[in-house]
PDB file of N, CA and C in Angstrom:
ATOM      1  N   UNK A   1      69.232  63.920 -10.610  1.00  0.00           N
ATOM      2  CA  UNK A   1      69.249  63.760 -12.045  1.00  0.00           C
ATOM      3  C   UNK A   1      68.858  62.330 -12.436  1.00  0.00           C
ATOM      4  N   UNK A   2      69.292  61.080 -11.752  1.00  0.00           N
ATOM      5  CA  UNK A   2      68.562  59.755 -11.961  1.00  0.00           C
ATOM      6  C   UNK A   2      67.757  59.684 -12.038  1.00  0.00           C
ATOM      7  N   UNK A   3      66.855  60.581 -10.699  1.00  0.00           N
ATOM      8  CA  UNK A   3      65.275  60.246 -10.722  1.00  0.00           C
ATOM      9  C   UNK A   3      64.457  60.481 -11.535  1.00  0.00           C
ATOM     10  N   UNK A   4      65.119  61.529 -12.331  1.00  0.00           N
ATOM     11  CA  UNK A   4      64.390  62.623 -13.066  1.00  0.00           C
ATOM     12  C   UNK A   4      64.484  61.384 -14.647  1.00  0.00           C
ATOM     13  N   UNK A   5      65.688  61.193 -14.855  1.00  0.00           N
ATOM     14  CA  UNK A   5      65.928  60.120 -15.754  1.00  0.00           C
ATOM     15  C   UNK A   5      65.088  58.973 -16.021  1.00  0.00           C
ATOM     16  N   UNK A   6      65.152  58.375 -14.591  1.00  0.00           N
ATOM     17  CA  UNK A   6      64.366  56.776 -14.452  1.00  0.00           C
ATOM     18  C   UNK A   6      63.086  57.342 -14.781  1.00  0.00           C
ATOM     19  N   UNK A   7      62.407  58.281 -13.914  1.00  0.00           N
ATOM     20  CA  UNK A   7      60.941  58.707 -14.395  1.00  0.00           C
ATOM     21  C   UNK A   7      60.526  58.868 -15.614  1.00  0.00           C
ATOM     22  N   UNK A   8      61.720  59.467 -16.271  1.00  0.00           N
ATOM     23  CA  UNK A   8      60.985  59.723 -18.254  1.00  0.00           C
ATOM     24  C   UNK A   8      61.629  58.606 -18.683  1.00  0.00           C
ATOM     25  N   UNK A   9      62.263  57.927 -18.819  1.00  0.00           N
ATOM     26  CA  UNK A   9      62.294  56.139 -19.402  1.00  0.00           C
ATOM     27  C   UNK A   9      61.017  55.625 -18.561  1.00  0.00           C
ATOM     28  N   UNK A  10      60.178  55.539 -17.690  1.00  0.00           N
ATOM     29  CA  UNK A  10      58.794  55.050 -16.839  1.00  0.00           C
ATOM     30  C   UNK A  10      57.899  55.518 -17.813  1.00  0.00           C
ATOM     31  N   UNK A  11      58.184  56.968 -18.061  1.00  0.00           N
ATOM     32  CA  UNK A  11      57.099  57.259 -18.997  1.00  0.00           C
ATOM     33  C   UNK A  11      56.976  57.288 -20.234  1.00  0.00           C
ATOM     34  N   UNK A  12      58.136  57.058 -20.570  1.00  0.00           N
ATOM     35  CA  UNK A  12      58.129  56.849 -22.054  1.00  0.00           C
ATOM     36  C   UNK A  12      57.577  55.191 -22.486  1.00  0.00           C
ATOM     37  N   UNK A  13      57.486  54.010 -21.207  1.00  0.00           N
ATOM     38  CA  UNK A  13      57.431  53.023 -21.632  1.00  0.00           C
ATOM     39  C   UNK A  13      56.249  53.372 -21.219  1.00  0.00           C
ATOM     40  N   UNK A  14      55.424  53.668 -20.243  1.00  0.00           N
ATOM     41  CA  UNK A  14      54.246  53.449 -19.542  1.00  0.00           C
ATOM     42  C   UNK A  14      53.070  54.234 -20.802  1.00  0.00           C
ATOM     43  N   UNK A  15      53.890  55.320 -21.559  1.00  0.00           N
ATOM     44  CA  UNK A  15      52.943  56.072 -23.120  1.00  0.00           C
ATOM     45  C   UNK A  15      52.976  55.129 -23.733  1.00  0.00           C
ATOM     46  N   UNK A  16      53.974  54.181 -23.850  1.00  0.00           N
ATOM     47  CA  UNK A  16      54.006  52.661 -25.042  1.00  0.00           C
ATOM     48  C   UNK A  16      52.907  52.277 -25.057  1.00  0.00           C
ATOM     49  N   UNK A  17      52.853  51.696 -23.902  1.00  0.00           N
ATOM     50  CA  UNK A  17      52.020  50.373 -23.682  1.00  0.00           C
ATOM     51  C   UNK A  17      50.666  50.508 -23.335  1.00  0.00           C
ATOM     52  N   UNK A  18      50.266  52.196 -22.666  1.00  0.00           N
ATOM     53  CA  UNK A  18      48.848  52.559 -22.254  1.00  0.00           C
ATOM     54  C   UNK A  18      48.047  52.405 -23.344  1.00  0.00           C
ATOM     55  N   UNK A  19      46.851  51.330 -22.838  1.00  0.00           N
ATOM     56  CA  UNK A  19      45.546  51.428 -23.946  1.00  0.00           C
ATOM     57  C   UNK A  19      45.131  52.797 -24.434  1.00  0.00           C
ATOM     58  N   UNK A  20      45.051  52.897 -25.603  1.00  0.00           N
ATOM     59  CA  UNK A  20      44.286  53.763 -26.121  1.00  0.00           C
ATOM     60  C   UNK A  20      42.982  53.658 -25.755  1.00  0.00           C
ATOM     61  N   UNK A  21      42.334  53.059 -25.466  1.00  0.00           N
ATOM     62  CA  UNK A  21      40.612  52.832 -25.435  1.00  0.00           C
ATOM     63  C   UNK A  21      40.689  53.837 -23.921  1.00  0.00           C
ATOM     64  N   UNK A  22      41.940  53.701 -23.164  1.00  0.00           N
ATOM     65  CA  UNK A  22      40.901  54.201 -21.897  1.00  0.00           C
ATOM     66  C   UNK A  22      41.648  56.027 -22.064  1.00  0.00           C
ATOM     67  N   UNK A  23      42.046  56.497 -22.958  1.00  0.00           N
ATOM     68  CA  UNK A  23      41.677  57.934 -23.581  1.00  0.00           C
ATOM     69  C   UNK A  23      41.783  58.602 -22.932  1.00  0.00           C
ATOM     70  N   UNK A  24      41.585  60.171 -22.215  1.00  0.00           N
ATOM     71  CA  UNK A  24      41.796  60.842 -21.690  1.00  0.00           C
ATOM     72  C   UNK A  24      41.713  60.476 -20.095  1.00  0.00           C
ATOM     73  N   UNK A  25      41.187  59.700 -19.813  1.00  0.00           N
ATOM     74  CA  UNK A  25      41.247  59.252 -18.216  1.00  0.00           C
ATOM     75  C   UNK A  25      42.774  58.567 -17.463  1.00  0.00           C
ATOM     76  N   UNK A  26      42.799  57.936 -18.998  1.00  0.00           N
ATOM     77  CA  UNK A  26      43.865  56.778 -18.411  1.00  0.00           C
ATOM     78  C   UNK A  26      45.257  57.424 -18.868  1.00  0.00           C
ATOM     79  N   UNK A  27      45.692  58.697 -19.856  1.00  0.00           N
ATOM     80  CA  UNK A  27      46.671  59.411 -19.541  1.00  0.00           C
ATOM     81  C   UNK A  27      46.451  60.447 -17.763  1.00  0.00           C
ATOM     82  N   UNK A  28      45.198  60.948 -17.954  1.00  0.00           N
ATOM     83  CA  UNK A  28      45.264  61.274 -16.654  1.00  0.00           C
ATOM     84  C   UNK A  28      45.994  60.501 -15.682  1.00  0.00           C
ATOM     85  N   UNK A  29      45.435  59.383 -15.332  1.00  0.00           N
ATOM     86  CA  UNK A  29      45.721  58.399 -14.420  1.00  0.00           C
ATOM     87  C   UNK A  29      47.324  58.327 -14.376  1.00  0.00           C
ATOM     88  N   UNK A  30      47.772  58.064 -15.486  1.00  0.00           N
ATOM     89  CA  UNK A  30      49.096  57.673 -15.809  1.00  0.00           C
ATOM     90  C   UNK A  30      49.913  58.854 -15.333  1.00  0.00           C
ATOM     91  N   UNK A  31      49.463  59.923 -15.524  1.00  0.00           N
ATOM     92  CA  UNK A  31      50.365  61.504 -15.574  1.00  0.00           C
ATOM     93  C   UNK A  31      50.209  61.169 -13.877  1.00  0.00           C
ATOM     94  N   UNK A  32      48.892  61.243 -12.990  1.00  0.00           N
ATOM     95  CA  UNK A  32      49.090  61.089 -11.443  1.00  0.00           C
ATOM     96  C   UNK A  32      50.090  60.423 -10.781  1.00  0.00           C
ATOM     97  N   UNK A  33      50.052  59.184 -11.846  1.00  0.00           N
ATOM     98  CA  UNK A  33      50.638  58.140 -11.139  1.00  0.00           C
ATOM     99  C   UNK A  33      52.023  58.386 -10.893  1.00  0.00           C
ATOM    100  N   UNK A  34      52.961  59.013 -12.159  1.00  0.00           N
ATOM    101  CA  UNK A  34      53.794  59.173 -12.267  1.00  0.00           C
ATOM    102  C   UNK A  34      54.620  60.226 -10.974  1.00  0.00           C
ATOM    103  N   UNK A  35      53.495  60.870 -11.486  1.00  0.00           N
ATOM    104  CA  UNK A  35      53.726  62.821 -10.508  1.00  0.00           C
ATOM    105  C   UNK A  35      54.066  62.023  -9.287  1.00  0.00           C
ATOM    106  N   UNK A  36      52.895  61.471  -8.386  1.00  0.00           N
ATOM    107  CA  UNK A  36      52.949  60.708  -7.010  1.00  0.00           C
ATOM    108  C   UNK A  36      54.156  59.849  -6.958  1.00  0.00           C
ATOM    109  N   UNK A  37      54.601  59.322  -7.576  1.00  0.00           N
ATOM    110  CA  UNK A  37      55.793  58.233  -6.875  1.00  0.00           C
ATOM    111  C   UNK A  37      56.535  59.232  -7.156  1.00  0.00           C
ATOM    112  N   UNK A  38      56.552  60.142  -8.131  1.00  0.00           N
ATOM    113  CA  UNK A  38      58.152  60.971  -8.181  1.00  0.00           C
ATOM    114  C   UNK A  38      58.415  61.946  -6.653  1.00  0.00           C
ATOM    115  N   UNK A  39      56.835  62.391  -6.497  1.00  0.00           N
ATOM    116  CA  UNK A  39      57.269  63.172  -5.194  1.00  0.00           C
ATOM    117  C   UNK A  39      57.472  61.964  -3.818  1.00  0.00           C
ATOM    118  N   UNK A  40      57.366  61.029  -4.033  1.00  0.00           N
ATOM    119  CA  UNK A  40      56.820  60.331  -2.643  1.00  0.00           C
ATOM    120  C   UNK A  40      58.711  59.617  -2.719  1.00  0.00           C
ATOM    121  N   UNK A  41      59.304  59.558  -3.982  1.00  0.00           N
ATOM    122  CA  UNK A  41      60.416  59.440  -3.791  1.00  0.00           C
ATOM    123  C   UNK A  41      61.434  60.571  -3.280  1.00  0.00           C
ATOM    124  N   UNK A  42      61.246  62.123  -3.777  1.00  0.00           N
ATOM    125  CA  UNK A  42      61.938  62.839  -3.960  1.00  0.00           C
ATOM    126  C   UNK A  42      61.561  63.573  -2.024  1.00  0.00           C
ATOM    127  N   UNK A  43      60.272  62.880  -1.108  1.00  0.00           N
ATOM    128  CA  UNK A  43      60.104  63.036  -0.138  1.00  0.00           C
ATOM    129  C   UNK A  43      60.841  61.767   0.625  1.00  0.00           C
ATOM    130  N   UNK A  44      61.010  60.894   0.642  1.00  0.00           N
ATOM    131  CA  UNK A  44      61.487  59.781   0.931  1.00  0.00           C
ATOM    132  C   UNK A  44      63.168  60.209   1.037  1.00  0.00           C
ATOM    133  N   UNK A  45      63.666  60.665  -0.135  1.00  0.00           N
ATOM    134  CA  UNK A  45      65.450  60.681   0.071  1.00  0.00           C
ATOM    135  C   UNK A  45      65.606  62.013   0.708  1.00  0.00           C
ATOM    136  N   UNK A  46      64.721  62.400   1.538  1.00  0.00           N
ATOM    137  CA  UNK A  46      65.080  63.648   2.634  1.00  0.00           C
ATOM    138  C   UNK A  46      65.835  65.048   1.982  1.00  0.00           C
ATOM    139  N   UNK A  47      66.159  65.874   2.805  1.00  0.00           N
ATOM    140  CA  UNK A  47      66.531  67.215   1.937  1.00  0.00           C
ATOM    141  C   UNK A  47      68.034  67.202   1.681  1.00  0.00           C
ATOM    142  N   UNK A  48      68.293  66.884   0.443  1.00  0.00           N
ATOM    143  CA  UNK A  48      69.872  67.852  -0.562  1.00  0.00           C
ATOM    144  C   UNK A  48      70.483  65.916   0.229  1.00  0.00           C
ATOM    145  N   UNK A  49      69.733  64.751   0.271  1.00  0.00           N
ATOM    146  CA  UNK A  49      70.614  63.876   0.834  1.00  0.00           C
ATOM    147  C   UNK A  49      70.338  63.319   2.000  1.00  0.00           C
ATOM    148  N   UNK A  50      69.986  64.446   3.332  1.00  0.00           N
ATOM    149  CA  UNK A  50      70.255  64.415   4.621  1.00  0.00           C
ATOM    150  C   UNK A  50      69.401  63.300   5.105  1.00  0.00           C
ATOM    151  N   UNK A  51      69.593  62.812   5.929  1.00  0.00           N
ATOM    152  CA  UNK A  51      68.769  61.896   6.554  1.00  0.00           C
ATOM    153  C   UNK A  51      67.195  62.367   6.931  1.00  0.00           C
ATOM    154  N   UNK A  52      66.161  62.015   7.094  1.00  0.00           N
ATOM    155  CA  UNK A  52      65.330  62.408   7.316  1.00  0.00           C
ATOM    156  C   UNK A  52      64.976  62.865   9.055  1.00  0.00           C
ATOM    157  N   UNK A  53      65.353  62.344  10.051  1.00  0.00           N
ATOM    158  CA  UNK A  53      65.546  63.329  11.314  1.00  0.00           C
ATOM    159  C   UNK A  53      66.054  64.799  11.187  1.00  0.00           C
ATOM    160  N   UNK A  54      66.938  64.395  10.609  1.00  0.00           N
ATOM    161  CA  UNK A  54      67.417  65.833  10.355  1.00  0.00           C
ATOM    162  C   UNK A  54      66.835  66.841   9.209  1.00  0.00           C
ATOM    163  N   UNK A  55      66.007  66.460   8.327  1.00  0.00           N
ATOM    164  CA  UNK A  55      65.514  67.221   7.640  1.00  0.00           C
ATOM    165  C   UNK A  55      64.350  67.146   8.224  1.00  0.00           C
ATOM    166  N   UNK A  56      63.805  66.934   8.940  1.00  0.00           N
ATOM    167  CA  UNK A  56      62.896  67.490   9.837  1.00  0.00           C
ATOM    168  C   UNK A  56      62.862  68.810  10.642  1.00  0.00           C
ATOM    169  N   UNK A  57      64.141  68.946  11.260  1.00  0.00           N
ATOM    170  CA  UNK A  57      64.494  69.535  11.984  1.00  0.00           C
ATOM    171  C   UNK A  57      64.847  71.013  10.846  1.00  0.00           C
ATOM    172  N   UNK A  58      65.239  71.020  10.078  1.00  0.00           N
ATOM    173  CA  UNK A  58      64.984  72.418   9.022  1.00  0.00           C
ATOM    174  C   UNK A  58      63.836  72.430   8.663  1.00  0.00           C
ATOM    175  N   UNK A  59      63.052  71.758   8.760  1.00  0.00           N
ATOM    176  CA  UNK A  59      61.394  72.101   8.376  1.00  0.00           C
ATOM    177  C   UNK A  59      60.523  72.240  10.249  1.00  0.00           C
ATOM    178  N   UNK A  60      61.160  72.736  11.203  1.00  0.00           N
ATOM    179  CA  UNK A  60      60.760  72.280  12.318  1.00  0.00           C
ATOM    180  C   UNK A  60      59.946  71.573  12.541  1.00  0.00           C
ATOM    181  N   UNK A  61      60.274  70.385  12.452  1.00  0.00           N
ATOM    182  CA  UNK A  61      59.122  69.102  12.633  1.00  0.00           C
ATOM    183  C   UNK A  61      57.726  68.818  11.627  1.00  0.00           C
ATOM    184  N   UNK A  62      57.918  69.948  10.638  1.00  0.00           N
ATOM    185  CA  UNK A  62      56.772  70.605  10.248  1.00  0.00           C
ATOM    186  C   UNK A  62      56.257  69.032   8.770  1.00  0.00           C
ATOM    187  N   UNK A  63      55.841  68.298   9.186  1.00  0.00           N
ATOM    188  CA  UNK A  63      55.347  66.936   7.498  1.00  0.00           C
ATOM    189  C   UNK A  63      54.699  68.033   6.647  1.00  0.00           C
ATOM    190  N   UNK A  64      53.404  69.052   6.920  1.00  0.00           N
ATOM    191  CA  UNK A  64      52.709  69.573   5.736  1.00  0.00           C
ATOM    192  C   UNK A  64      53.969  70.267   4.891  1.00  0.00           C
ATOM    193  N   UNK A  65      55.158  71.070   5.824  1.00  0.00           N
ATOM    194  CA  UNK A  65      55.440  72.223   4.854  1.00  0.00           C
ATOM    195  C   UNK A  65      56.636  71.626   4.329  1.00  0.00           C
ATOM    196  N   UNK A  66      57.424  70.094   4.767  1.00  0.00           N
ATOM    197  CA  UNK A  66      57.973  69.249   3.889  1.00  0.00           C
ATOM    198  C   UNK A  66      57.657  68.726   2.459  1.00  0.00           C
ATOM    199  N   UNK A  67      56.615  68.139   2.613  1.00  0.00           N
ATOM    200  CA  UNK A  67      55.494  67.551   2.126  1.00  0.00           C
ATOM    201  C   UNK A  67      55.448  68.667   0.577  1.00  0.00           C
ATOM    202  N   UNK A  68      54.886  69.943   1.299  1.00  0.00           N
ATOM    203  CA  UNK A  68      54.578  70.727   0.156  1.00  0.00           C
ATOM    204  C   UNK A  68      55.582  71.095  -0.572  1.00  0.00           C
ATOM    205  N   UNK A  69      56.768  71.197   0.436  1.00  0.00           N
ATOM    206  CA  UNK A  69      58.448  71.486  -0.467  1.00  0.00           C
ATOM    207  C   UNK A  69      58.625  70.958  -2.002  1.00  0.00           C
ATOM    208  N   UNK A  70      58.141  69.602  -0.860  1.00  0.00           N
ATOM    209  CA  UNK A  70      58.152  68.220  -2.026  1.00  0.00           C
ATOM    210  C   UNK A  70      57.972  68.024  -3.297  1.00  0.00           C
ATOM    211  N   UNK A  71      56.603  68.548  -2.857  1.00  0.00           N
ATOM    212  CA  UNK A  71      55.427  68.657  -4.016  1.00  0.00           C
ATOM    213  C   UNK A  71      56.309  69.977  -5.575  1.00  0.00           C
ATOM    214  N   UNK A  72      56.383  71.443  -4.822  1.00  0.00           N
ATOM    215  CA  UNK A  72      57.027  72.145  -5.295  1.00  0.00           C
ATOM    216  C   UNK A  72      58.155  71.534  -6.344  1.00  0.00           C
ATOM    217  N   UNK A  73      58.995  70.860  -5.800  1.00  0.00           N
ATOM    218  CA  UNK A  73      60.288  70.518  -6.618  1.00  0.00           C
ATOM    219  C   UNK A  73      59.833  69.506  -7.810  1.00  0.00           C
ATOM    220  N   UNK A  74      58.910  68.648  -7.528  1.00  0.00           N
ATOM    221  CA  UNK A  74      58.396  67.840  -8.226  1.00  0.00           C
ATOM    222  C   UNK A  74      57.601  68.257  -9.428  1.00  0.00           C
ATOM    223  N   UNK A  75      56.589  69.746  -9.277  1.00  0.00           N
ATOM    224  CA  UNK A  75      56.017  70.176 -10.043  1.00  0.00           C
ATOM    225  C   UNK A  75      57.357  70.863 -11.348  1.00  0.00           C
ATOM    226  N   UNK A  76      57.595  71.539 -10.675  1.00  0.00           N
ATOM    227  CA  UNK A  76      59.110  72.049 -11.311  1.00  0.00           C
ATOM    228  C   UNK A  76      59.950  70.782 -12.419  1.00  0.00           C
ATOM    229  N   UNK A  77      60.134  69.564 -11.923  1.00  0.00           N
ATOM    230  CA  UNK A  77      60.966  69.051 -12.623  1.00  0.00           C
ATOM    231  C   UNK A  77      60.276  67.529 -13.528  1.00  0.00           C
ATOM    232  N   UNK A  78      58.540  68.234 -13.556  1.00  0.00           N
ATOM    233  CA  UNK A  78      57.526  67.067 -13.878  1.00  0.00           C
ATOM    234  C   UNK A  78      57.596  67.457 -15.632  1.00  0.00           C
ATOM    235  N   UNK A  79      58.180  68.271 -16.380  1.00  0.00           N
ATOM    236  CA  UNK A  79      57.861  68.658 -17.677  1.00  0.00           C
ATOM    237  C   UNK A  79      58.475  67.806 -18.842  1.00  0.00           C
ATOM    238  N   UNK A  80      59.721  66.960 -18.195  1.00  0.00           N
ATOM    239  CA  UNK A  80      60.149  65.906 -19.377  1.00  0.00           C
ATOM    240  C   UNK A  80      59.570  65.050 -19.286  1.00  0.00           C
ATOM    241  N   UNK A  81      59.196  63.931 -17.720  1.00  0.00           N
ATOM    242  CA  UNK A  81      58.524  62.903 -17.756  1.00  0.00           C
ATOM    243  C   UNK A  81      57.142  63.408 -18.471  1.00  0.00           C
ATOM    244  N   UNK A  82      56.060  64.437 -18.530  1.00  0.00           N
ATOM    245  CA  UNK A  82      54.980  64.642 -18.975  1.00  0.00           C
ATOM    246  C   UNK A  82      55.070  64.740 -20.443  1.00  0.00           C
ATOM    247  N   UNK A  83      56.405  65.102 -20.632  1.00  0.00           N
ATOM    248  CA  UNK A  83      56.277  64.884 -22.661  1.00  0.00           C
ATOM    249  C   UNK A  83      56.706  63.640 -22.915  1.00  0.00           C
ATOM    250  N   UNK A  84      57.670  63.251 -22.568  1.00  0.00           N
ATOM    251  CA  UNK A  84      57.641  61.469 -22.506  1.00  0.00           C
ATOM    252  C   UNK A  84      56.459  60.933 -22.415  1.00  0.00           C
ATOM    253  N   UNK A  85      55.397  61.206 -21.734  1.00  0.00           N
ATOM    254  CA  UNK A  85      54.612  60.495 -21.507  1.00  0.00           C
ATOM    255  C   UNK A  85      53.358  60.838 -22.516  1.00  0.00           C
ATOM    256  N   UNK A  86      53.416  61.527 -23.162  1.00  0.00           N
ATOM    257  CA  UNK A  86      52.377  62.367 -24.270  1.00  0.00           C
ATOM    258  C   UNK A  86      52.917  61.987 -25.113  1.00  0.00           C
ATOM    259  N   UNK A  87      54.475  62.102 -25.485  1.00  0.00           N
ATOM    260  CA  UNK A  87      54.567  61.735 -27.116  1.00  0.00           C
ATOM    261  C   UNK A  87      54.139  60.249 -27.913  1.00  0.00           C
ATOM    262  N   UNK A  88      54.696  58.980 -26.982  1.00  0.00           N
ATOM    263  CA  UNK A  88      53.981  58.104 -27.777  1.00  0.00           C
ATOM    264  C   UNK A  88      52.801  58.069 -27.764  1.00  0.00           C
ATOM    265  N   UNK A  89      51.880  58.554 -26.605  1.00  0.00           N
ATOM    266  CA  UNK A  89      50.456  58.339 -27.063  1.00  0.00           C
ATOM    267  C   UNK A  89      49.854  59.204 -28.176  1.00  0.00           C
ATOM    268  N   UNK A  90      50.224  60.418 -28.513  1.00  0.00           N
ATOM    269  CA  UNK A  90      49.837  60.843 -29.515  1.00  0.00           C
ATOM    270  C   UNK A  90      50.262  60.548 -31.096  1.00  0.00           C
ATOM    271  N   UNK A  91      51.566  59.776 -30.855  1.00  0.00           N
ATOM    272  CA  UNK A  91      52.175  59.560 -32.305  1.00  0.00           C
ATOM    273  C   UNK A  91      51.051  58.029 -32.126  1.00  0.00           C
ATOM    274  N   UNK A  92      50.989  57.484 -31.681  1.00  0.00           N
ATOM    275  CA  UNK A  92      50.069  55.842 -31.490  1.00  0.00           C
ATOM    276  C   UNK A  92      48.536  56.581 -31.899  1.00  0.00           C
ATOM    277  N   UNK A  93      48.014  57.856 -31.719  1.00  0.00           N
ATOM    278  CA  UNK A  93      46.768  58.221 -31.704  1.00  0.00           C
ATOM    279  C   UNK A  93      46.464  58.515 -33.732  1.00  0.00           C
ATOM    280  N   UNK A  94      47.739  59.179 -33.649  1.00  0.00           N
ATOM    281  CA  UNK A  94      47.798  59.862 -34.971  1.00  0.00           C
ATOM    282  C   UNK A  94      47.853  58.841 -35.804  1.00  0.00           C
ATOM    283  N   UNK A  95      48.639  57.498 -35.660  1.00  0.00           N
ATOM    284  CA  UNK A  95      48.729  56.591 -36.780  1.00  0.00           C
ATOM    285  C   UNK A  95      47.474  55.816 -36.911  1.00  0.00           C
ATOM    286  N   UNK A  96      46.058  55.454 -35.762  1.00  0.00           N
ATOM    287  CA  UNK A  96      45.046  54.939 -36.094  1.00  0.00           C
ATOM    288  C   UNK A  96      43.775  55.510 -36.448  1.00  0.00           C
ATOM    289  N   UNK A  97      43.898  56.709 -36.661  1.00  0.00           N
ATOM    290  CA  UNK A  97      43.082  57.521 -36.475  1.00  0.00           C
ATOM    291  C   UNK A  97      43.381  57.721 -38.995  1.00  0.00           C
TER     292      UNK A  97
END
């Protein structure tokens, strides 16, 4: 629940402050950026806690089908940081426009 937290305060500041000029690329960019450290964290603190030897060992040794676990949980819990991260740029779009 922190991570998930810290990530949409990241994105709510990171929609602040993103140039408008660089426009659909540079929310792209921003939305990647975000996605990637969230999974590379949520791969990093191993499974439900466990140390990572040992969560190896429930994935039998397996990095891709960890990896993709990863990915999975991340896609799943990417929908607040992604509106965090859309709303100020569009309320910032709407007021210069």
């Amino acid at each position: 629940m922190t991570l998930l937290l810290a990530t949409t305060i990241a994105a709510l500041i990171l929609g602040t402050f993103l140039p408008l000029r660089w426009g659909v690329f540079g929310f792209l960019a921003a939305a990647a950026l975000l996605f990637l450290t969230q999974a590379a964290i949520h791969t990093l603190m191993g499974f439900e806690g466990t140390p990572l030897s040992e969560t190896m060992l429930l994935f039998n040794n397996s990095w891709p089908a960890y990896i993709g676990y990863n990915l999975q949980i991340t896609v799943r819990s990417f929908a607040l940081p992604l509106l965090a991260l859309s709303t100020p740029l569009i309320f910032r779009m709407g007021r210069r426009a």
